[in-house]
Protein backbone atom coordinates (compact mmCIF):
# COMPACT_ATOMS: atom_id res chain seq x y z
CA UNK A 1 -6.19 -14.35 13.77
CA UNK A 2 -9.61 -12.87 14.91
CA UNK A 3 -10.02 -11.09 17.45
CA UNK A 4 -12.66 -11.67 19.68
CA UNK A 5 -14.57 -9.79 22.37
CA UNK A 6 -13.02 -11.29 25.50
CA UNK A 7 -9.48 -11.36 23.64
CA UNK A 8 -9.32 -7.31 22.69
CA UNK A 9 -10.84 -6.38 26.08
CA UNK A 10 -8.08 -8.67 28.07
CA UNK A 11 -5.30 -7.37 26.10
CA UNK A 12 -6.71 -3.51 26.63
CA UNK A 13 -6.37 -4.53 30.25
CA UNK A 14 -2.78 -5.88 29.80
CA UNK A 15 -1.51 -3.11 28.34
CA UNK A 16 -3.58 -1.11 30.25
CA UNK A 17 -2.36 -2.28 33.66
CA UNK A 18 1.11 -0.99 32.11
CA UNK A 19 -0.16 2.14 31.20
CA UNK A 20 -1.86 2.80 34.52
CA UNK A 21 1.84 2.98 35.70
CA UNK A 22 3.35 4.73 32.65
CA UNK A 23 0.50 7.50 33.09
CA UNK A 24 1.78 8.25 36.56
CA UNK A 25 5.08 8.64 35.51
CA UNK A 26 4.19 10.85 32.11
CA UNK A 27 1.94 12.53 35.10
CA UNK A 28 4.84 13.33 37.04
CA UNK A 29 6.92 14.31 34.08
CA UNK A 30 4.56 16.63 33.53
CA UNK A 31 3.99 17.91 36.59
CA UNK A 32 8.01 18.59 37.86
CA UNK A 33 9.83 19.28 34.72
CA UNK A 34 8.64 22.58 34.42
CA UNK A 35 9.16 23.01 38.52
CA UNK A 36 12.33 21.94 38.01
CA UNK A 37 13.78 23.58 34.62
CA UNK A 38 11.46 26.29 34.71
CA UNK A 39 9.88 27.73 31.09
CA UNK A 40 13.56 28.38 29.21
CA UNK A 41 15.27 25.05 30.01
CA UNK A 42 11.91 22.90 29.66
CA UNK A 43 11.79 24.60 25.83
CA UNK A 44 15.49 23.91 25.38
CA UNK A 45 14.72 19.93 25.87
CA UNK A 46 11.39 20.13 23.87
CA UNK A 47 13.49 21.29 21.37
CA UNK A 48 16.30 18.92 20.97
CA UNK A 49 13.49 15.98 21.32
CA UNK A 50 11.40 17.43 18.44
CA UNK A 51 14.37 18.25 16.20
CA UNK A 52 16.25 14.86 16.96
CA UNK A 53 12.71 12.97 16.51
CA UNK A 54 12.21 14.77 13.41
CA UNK A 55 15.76 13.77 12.05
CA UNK A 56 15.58 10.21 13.58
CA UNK A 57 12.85 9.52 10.49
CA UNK A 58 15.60 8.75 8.45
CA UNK A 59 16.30 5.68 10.33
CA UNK A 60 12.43 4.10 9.93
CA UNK A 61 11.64 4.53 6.28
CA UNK A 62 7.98 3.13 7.44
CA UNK A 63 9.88 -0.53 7.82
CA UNK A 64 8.23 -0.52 11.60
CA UNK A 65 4.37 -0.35 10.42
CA UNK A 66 4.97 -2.67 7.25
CA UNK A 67 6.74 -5.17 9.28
CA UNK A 68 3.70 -5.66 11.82
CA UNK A 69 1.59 -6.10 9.17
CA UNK A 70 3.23 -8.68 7.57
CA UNK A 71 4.04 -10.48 10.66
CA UNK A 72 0.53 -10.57 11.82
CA UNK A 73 -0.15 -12.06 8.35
CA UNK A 74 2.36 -14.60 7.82
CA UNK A 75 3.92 -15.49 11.15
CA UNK A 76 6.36 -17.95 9.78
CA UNK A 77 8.76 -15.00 8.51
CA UNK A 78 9.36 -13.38 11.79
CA UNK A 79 12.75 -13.89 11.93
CA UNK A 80 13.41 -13.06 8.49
CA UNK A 81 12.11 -9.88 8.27
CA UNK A 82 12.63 -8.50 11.20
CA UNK A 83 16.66 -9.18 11.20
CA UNK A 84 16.43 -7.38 7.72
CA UNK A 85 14.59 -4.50 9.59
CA UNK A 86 16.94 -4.63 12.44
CA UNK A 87 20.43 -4.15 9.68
CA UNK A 88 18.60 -1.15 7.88
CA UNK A 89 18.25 0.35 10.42
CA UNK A 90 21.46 0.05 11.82
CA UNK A 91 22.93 1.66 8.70
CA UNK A 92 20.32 4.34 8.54
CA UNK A 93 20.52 4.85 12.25
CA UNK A 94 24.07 5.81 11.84
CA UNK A 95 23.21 8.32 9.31
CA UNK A 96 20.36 9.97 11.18
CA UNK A 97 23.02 10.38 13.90
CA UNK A 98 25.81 11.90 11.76
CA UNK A 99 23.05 14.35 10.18
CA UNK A 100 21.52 15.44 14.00
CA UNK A 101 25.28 16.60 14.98
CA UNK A 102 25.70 18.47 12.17
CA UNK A 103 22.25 19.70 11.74
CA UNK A 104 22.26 21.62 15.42
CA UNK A 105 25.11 23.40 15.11
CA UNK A 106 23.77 25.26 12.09
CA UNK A 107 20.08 25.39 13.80
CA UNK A 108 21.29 26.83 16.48
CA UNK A 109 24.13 28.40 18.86
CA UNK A 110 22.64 27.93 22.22
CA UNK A 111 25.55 25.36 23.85
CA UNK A 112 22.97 23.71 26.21
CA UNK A 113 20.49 23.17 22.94
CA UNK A 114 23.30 21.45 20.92
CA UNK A 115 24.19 19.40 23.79
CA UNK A 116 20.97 18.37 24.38
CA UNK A 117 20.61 17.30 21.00
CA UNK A 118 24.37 15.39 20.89
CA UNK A 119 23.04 13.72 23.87
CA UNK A 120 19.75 12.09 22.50
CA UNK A 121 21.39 11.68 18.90
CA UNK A 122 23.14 9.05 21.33
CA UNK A 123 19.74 7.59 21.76
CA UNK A 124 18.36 7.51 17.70
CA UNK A 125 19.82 3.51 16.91
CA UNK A 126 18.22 2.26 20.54
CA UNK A 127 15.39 4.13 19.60
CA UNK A 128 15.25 2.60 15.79
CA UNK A 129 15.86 -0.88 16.91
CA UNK A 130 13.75 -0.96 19.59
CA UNK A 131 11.04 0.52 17.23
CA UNK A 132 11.60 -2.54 15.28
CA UNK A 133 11.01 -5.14 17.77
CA UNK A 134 8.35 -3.73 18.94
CA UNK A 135 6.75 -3.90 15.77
CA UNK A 136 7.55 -7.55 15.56
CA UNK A 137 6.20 -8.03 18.88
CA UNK A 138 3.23 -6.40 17.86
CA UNK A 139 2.54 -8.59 14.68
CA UNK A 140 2.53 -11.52 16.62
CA UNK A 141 0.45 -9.65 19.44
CA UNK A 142 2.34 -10.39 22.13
CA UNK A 143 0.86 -7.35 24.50
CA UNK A 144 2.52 -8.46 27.66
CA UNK A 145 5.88 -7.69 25.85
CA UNK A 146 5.00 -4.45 25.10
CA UNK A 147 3.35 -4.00 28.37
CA UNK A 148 6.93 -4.25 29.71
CA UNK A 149 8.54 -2.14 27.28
CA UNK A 150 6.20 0.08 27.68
CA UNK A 151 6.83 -0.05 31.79
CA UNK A 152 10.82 -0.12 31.41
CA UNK A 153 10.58 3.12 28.54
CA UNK A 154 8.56 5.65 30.17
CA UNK A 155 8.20 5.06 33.85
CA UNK A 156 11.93 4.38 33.52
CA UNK A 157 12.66 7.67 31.92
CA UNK A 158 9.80 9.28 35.05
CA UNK A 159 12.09 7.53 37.38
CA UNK A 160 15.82 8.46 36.04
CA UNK A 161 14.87 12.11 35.17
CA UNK A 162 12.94 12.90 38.38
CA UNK A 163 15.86 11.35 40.76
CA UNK A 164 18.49 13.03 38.52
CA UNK A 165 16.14 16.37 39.35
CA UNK A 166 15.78 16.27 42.63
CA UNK A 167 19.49 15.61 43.23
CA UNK A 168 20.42 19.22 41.05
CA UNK A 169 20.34 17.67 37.52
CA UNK A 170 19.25 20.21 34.93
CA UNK A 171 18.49 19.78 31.00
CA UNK A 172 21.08 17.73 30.25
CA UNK A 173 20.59 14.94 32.57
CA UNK A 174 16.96 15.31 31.43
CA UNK A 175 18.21 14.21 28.35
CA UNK A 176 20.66 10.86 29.58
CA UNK A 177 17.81 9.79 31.35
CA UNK A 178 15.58 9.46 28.27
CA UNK A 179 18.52 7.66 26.00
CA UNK A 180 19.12 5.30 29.12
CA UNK A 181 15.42 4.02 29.17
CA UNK A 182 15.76 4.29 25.56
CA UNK A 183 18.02 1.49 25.49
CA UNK A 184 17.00 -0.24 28.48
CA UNK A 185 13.67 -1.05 26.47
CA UNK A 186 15.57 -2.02 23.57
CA UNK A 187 17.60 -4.76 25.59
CA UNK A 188 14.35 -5.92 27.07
CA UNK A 189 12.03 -6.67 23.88
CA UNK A 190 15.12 -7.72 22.42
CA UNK A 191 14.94 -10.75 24.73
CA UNK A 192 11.00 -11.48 24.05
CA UNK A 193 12.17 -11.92 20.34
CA UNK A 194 14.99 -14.05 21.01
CA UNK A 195 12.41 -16.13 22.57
CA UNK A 196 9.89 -15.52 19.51
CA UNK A 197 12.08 -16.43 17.09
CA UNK A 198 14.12 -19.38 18.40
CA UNK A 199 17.81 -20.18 18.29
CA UNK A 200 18.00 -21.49 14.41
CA UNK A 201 17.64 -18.54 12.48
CA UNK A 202 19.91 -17.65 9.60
CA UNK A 203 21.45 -14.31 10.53
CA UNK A 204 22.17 -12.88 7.62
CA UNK A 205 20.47 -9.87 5.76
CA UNK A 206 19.25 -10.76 2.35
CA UNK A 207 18.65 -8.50 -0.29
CA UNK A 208 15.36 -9.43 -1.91
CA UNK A 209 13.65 -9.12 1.71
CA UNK A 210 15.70 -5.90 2.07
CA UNK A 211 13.98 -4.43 -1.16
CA UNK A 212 10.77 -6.29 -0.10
CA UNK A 213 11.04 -3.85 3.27
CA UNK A 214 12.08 -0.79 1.22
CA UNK A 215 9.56 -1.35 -1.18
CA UNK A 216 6.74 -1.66 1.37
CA UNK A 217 7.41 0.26 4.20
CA UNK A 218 7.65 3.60 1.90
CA UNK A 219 3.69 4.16 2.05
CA UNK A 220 4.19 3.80 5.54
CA UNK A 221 6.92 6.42 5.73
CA UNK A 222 5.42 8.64 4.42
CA UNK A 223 2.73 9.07 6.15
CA UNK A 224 5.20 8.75 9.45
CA UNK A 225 7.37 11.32 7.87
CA UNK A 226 3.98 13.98 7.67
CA UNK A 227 2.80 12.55 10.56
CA UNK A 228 5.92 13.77 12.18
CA UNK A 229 6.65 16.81 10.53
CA UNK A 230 3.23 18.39 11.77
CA UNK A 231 3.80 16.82 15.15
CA UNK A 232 6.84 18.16 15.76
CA UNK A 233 7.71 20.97 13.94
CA UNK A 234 5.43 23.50 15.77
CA UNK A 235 8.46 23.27 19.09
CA UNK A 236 11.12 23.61 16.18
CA UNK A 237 9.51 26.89 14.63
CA UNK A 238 8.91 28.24 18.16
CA UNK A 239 12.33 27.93 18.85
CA UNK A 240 13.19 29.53 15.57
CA UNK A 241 10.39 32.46 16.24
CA UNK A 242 10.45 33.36 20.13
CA UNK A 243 12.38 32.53 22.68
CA UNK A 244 13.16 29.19 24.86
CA UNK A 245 10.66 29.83 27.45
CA UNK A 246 7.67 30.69 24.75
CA UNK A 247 8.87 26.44 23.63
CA UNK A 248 8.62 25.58 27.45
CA UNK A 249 4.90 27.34 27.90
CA UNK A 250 3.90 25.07 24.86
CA UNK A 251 5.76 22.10 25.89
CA UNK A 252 3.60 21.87 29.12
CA UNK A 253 0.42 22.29 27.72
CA UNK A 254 0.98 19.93 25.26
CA UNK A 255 3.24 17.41 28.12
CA UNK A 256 -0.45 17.85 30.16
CA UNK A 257 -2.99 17.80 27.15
CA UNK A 258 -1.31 14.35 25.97
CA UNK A 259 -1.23 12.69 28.91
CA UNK A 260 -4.60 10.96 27.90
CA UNK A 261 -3.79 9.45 24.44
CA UNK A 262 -2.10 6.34 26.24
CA UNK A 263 -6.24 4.84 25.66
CA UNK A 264 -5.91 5.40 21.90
CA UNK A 265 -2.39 3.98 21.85
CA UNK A 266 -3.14 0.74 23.79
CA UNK A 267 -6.29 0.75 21.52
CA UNK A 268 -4.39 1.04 18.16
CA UNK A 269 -1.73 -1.64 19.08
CA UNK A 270 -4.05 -4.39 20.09
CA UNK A 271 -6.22 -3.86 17.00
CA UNK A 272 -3.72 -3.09 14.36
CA UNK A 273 -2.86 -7.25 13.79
CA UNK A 274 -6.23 -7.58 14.03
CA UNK A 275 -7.72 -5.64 11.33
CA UNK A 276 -4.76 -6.63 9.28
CA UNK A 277 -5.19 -10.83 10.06
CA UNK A 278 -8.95 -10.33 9.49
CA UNK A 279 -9.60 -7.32 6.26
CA UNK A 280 -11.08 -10.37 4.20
CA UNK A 281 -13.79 -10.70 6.40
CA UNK A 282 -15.71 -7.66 5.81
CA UNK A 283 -18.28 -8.26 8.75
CA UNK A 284 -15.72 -8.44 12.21
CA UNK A 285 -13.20 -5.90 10.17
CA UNK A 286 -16.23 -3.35 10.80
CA UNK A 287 -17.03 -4.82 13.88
CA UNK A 288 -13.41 -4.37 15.21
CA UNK A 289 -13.47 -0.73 13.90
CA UNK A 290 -16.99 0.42 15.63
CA UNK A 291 -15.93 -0.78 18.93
CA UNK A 292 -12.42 0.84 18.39
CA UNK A 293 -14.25 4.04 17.62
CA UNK A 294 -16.60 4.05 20.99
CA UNK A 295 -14.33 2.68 23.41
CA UNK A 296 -11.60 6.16 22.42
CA UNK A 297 -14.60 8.56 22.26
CA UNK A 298 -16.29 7.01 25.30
CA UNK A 299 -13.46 8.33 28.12
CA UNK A 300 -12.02 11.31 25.43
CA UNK A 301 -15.01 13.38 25.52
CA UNK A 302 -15.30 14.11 29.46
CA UNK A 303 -11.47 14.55 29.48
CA UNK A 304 -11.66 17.11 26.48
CA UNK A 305 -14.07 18.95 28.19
CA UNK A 306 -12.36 19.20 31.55
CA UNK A 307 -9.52 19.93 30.30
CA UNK A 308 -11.28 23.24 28.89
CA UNK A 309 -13.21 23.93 31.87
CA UNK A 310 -10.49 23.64 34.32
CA UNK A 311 -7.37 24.33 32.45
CA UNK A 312 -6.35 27.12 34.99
CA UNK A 313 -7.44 24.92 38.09
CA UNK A 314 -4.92 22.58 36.73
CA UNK A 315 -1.90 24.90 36.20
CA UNK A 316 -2.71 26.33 39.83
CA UNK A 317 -3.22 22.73 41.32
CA UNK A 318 0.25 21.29 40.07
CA UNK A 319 2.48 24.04 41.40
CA UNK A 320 3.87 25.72 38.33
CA UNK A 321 5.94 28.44 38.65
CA UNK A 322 3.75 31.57 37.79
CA UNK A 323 5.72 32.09 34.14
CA UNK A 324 3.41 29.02 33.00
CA UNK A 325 0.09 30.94 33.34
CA UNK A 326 0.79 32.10 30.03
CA UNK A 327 0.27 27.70 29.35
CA UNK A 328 -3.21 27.76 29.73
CA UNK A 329 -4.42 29.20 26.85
CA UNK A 330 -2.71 26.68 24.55
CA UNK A 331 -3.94 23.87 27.17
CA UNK A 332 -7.48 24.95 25.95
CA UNK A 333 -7.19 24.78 22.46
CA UNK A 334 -4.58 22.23 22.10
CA UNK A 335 -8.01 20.01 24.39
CA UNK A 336 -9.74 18.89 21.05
CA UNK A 337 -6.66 17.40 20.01
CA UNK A 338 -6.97 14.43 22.21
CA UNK A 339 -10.18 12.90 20.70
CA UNK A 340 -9.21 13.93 17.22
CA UNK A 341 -5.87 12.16 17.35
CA UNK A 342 -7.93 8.69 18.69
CA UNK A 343 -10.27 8.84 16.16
CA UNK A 344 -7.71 9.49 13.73
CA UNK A 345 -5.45 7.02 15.11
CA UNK A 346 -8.67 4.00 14.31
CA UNK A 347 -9.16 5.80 10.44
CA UNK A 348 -5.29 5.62 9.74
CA UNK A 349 -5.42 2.01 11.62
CA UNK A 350 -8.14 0.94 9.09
CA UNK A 351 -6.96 2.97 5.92
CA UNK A 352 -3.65 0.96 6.28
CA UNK A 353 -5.26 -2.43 6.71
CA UNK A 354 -7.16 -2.07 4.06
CA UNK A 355 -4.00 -1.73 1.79
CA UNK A 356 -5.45 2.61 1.65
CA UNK A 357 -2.01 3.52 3.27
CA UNK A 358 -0.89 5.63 0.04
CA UNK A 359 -3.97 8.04 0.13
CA UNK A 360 -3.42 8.15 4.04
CA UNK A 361 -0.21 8.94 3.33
CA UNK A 362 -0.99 12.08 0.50
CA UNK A 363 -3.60 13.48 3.11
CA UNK A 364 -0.95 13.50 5.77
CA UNK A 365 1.44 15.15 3.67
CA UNK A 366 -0.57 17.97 2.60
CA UNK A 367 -1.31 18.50 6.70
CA UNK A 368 2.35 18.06 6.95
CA UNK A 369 2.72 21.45 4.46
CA UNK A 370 -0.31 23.32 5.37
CA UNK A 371 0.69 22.91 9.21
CA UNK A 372 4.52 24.85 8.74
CA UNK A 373 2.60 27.18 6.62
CA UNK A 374 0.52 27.78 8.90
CA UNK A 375 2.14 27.82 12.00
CA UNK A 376 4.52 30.93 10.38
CA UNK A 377 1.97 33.31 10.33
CA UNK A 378 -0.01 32.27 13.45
CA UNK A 379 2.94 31.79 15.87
CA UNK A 380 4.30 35.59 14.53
CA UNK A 381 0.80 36.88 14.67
CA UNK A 382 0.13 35.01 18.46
CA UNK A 383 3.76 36.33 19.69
CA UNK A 384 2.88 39.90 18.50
CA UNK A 385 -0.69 40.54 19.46
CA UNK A 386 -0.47 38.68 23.09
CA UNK A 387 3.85 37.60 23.28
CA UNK A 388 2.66 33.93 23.54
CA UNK A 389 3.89 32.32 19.97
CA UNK A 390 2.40 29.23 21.77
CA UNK A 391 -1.29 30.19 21.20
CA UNK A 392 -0.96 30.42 17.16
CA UNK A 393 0.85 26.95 17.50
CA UNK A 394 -2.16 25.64 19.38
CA UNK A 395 -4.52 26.72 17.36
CA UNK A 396 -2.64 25.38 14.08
CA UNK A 397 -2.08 21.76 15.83
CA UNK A 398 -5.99 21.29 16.66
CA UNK A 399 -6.38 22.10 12.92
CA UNK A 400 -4.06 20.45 11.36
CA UNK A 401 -5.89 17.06 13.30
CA UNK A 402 -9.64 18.57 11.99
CA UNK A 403 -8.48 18.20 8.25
CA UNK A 404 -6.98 15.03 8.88
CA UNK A 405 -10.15 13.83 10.31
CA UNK A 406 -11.97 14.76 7.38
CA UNK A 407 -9.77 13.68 4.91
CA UNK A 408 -9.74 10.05 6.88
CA UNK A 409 -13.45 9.96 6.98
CA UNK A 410 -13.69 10.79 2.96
CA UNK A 411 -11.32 7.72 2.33
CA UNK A 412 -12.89 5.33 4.47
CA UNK A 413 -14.63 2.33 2.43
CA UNK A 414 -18.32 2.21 2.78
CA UNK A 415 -19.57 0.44 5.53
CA UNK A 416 -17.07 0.16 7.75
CA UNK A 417 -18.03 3.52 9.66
CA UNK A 418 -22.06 4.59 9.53
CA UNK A 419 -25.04 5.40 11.50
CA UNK A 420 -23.88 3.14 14.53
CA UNK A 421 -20.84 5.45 15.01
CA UNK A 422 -22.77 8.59 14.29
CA UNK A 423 -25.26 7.60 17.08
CA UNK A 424 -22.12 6.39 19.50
CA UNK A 425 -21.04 10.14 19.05
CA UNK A 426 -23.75 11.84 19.44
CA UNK A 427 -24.46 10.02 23.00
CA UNK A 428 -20.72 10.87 23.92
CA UNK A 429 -21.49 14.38 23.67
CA UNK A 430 -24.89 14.49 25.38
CA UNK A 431 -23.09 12.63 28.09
CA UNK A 432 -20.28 14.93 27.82
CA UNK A 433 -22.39 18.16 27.69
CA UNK A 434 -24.24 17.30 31.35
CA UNK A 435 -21.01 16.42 32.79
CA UNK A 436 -19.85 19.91 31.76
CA UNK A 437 -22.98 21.79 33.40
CA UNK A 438 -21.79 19.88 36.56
CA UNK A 439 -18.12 21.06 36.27
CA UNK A 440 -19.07 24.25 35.82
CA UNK A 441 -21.21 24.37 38.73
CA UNK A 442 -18.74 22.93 41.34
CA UNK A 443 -16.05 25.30 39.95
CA UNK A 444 -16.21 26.72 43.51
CA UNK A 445 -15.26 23.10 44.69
CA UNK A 446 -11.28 21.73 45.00
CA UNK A 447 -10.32 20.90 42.05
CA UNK A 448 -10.17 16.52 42.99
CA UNK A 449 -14.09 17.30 44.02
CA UNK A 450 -14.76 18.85 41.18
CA UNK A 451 -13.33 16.36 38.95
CA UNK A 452 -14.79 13.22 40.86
CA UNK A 453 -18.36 14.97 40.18
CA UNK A 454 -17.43 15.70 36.39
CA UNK A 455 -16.65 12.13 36.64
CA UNK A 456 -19.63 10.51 38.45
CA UNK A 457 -21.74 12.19 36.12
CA UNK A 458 -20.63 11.55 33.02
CA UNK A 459 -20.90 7.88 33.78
CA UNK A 460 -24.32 8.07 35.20
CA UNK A 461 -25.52 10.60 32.29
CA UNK A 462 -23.64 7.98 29.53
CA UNK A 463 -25.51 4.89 31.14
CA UNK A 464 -29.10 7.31 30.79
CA UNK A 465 -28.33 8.65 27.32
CA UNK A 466 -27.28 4.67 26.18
CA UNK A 467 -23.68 5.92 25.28
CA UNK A 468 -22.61 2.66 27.09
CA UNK A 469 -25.22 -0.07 28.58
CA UNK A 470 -25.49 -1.43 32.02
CA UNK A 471 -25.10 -5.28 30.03
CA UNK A 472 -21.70 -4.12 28.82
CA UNK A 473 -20.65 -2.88 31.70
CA UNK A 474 -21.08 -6.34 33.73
CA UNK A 475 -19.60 -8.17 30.62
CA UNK A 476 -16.23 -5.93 31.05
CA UNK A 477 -16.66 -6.64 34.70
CA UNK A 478 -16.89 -10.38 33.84
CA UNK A 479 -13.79 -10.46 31.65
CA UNK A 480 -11.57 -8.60 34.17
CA UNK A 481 -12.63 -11.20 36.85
CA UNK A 482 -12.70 -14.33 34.03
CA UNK A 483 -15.61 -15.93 35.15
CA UNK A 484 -17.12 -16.88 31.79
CA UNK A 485 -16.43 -16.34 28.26
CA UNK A 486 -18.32 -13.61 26.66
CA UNK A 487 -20.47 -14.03 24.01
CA UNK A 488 -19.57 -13.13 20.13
CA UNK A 489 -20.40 -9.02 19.31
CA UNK A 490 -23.45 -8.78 16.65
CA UNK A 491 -22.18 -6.47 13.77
């Protein structure tokens, strides 16, 4: 199904309305976890959610991504391949269970780490179901369903945790709370596919469509599998390297640097059907993957940049106990990361679609063994020289994203990217680069002042410097309000 102009902008929106609400919860995650644990027991729960994520891959086997593709291009199988997603994974999620539980007690003998992670190995078969669903629910583009989930998932987990903190909770609780919205998001989507599907479905697994899913989801997997290893495994080394409260220094930084890829996220799940419904048609593929490129990099930039000019304001301003001074640092070079992981996010988004998933995959697991490499010698080197392992695992991360980029951006077919997108850059960052000279100059200010002028002028310098055109900006305007269809984008 095409995609057109008014259609990818109103189901931004959508999920966007969702995320506005998502954001403040993720927001206040970030901002009272580590008031409320403090450095140790925040790095004991970054732990056990990076070690039981990285174990949980077992249950996906790249079934999630392959199955939205196929949905989006043949609608009519919806029920049958997503009920043979749905029993894999309840086999494999039973096995990525059985392997967390044993796997902690020989990572580690902290009690309050291992019951963290038998906790949230609880929460691995919601977690690969739900996955599922959602990916169904995706093929068919049904964003207000995963406007919900996304609602029910995190600001449900914001809500839960945070009540559970403020009543004494500690760590554990931390880690009910997530398994609870977990599975409260699984029981929700589960209903938009009942609806999707209909009541006269055969309900039984079949094995061609079972080797069909195997089959094709394994480019997919692996690039999930590197995709998580070099995600994740920076909080499981730290642990290994330094202490708990090193993990919890990291942890925020990353919780706050984060915060901002919902955009690329909403971007990436409205135009992943796309791409895949329209890769014969050369001209709106492109089209699609231009505007996907300018609308991450158009809010990214200030954001990257204000995260690195006022990375200390920000620490001070949310009330942090003083241990997580030693977070700012990594907040500053862990910055870049959120407008290399959009971009990267539309490259891998097009690289699949384009049936380009196994070189994707081979780039992302060489990052996947250059990052643990890496990350050994820079997190020992980091936790020597300044006794902040977190500042090696920074660095490594922003990296790790750099070659990715490049390696995307060598595998690209011709055409899709070109001067267009070099030129949509380029005005991003003279946009980017006044808004910084104003930061810098109301430093002096509070910090809400000093972001609403970073703010105001990056949209008036963007507007000057053609980043984005006073034309577009009325069109958006007219498709929020839907007073008239908008006309077709030129190429």
């Amino acid at each position: 199904m095409p995609l057109s102009p008014s259609h990818f902008i109103r189901s931004i929106l959508t999920l966007g309305a969702a995320q506005i609400l998502t954001w403040i919860g993720g927001a206040a995650m970030a901002v009272l976890l580590p008031r409320y644990l403090g450095d140790a027991n925040l790095g004991k729960v970054a732990f056990g959610l990076a070690f039981t994520a990285l174990v949980g891959l077992v249950a996906d086997l790249g079934t999630a991504t392959f199955l939205t593709k196929e949905v989006a291009r043949n609608r009519e199988r919806i029920a049958t391949l997503t009920i043979n997603t749905l029993a894999m994974r309840v086999v494999l999620g039973g096995i990525g269970i059985a392997s967390a539980v044993i796997g902690v007690n020989v990572a580690t003998t902290d009690p309050v780490s291992r019951e963290i992670v038998y906790v949230l190995s609880g929460g691995m078969l919601a977690i690969a179901l739900s996955n599922a669903v959602v990916a169904a629910l995706q093929g068919l583009q049904l964003i207000k369903a995963l406007a919900v989930f996304s609602l029910v998932t995190k600001l449900g987990y914001a809500a839960i945790a945070l009540g559970a903190l403020v009543g004494g909770a500690g760590p554990i609780e931390v880690a009910v709370a997530w398994v609870v919205s977990q599975t409260l998001g699984l029981l929700v989507v589960s209903v938009y596919l009942a609806r999707a599907i209909g009541r006269h479905v055969r309900l039984v697994p079949d094995w061609p469509t079972l080797r069909l899913l195997f089959l094709g989801g394994l480019p997919f997997f692996v690039w999930q599998a590197a995709l998580m290893v070099y995600g994740q495994v920076d909080a499981v080394l730290l642990s290994f390297l330094t202490q708990d409260a090193v993990v919890g220094w990291y942890s925020a930084a990353y919780r706050i640097v984060t915060i901002p890829l919902f955009l690329p996220t909403i971007i990436m799940t409205v135009i992943f059907p796309a791409m895949a419904s329209t890769s014969g048609d050369t001209r709106q593929f492109s089209t699609i993957a231009r505007r996907a490129i300018h609308v991450v990099l158009l809010p990214s930039v200030p954001m990257v940049l204000g995260i690195i000019l006022l990375a200390d304001k920000l620490i001070a301003f949310m009330g942090y106990p003083d241990a997580f001074e030693h977070s700012i640092a990594p907040m500053i070079l862990l910055a870049p990361h959120i407008v290399l992981v959009g971009v990267n996010m539309v490259v891998g988004t097009v690289l699949q679609t384009r049936d380009l998933q196994r070189n994707w995959a081979i780039a992302g697991v060489v990052a996947a063994v250059l990052n643990p490499l890496l990350n050994l010698p820079a997190i020992t080197f980091s936790q020597a020289q300044f006794g902040n392992g977190a500042i090696g695992a920074s660095v490594v991360t922003t990296l790790t994203e750099v070659f990715m980029l490049c390696a995307g951006l060598c595998l690209l077919p011709r055409g899709v990217l070109g001067r267009q997108t070099a030129m949509d850059v380029t005005r991003c960052l003279a946009a980017g680069l006044v808004m910084a000279v104003a930061v810098v100059l109301g430093r002096s200010l509070p910090l809400v002042l000093d972001v609403a002028l970073g703010a105001l002028t990056y949209a008036v310098a963007a507007v000057a410097v053609g980043a984005v055109s006073v034309p577009e900006l009325r069109q958006a305007v007219q498709l929020v309000l839907r007073r008239e269809p908008a006309p077709q984008l030129a190429a």
